[in-house]
Protein backbone atom coordinates (compact mmCIF):
# COMPACT_ATOMS: atom_id res chain seq x y z
CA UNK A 1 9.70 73.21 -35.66
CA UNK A 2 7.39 70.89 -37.29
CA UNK A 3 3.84 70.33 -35.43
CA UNK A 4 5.08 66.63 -34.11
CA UNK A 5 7.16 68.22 -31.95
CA UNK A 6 5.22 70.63 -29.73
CA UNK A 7 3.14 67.77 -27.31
CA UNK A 8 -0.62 68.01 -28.15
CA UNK A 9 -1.76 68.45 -24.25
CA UNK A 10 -0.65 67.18 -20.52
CA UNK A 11 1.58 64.05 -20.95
CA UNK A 12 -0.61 60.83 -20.62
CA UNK A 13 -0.15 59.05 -17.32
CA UNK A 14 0.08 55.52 -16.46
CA UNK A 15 -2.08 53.61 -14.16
CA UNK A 16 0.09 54.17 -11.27
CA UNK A 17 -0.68 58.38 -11.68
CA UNK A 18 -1.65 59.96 -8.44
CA UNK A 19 -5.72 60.88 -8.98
CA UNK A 20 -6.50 64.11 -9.48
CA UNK A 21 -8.59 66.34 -6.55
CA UNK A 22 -11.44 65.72 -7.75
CA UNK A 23 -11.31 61.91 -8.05
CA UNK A 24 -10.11 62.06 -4.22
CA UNK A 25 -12.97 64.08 -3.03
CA UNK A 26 -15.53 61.64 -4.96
CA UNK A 27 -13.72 58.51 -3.61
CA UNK A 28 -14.14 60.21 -0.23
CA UNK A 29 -17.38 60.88 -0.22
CA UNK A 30 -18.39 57.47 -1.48
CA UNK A 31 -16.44 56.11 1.45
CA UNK A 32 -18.55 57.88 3.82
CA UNK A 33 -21.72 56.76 2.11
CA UNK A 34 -20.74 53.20 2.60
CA UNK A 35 -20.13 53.85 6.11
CA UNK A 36 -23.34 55.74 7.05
CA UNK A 37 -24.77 52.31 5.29
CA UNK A 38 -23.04 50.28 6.81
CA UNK A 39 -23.07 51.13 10.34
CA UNK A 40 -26.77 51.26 11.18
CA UNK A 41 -27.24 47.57 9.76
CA UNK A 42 -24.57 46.64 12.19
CA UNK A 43 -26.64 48.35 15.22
CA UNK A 44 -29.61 46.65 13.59
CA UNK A 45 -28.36 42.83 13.85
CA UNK A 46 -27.24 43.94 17.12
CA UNK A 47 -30.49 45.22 18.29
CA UNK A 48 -32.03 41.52 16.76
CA UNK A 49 -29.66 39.62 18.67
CA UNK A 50 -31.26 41.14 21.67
CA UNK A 51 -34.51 40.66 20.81
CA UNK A 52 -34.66 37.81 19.60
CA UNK A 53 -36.35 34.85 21.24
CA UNK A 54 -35.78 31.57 23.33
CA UNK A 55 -38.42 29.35 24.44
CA UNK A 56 -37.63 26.32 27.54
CA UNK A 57 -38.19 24.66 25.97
CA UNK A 58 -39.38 24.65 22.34
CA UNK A 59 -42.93 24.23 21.18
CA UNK A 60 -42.62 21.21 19.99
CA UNK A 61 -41.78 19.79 23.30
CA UNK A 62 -44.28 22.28 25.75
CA UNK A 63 -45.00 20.32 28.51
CA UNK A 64 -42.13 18.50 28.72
CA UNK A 65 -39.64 19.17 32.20
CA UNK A 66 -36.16 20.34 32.22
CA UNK A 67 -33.59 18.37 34.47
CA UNK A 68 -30.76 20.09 35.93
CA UNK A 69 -28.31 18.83 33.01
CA UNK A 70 -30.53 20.71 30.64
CA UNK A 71 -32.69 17.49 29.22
CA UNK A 72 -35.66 16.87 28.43
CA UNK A 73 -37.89 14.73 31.24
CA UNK A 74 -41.20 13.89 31.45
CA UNK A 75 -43.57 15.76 33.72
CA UNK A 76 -43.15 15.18 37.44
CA UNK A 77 -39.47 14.22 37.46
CA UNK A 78 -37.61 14.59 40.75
CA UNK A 79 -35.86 17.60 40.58
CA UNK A 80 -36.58 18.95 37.29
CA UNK A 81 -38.38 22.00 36.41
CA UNK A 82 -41.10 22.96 33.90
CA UNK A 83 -41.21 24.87 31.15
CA UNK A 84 -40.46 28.72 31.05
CA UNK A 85 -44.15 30.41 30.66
CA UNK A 86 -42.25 32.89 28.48
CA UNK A 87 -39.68 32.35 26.10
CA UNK A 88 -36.50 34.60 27.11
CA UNK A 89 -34.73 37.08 25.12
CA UNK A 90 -31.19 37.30 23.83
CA UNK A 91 -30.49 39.90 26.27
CA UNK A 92 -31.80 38.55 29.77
CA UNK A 93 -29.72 35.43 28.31
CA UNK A 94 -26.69 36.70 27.36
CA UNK A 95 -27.04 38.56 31.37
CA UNK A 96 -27.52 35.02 32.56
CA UNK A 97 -24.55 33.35 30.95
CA UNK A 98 -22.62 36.70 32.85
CA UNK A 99 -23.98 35.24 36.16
CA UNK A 100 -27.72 36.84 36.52
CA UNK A 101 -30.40 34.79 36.71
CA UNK A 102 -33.36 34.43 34.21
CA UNK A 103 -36.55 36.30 34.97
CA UNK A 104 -38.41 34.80 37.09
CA UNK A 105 -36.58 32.16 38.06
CA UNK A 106 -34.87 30.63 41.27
CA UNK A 107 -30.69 30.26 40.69
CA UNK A 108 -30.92 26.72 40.12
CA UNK A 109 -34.22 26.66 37.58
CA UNK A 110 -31.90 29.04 35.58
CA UNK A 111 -28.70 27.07 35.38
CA UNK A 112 -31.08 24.24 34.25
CA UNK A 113 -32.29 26.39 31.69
CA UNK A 114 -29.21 27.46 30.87
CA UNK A 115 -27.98 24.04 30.25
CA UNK A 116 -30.67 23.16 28.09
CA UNK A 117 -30.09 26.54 25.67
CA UNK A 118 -26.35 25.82 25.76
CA UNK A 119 -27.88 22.04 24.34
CA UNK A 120 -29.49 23.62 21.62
CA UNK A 121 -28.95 22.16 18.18
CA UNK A 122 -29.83 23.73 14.61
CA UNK A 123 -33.13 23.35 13.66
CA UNK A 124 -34.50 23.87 17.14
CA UNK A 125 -36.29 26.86 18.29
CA UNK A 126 -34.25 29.20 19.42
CA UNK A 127 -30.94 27.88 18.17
CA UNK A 128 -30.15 30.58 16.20
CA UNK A 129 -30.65 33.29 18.89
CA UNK A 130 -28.43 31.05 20.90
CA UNK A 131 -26.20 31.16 18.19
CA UNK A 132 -26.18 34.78 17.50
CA UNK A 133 -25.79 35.63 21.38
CA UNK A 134 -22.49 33.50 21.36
CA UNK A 135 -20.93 34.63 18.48
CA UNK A 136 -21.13 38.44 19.59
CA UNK A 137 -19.58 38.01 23.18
């Protein structure tokens, strides 16, 4: 038998070859790794969304009223509402789109509020809260 015969060592194996044990447990425990990573910056934007902040109505227009559509009046109107003293966070907002009513507020003073947030265009404060508060119902 000449020495071209007798294979040098385990047959080579196509792409398609089932990975050994040990590339299984090492693709395993990378998989876990990206889950342990993954899952606590989920829980973070979540906590964020809560957190996060929405004056009535933005700085730029303190002092301005709120009518019951949500717009913008000037002081004194007939039936509209001032300003929030407090900016509200995700959470008591996202409660108030479920039916509460924003802290420290009378039930129609929030749905006038309410209107005004669901207004809210990009670039104003709070916009992306509003956003964010949405988008994980």
């Amino acid at each position: 038998m000449e020495n071209s015969d007798i294979p040098a060592g385990p047959p080579e194996m196509d792409d398609e070859a089932v990975p050994s044990r040990r590339k299984m447990l090492a693709l395993g425990a990378a998989g876990v790794s990206a889950a342990l990573t993954i899952r606590p910056a989920f829980a973070q934007t979540a906590v964020s969304v809560m957190n996060c902040e929405i004056p009535v109505p933005s700085p730029t227009a303190a002092g301005q009223y709120i009518d019951r559509a949500g717009k913008l009046v000037p002081p004194g109107t007939k039936g509209a509402f001032p300003g929030a003293p407090r900016p509200f966070t995700g959470e008591e907002v996202k409660r108030a789109f479920r039916g509460q009513t924003l802290p420290g507020t009378t039930y129609n003073q929030s749905q006038a509020y309410l209107q005004y947030i669901r207004r809210l265009q990009a670039g104003q404060s709070g916009f992306t809260c509003f956003a964010s508060i949405t988008t994980s119902r």
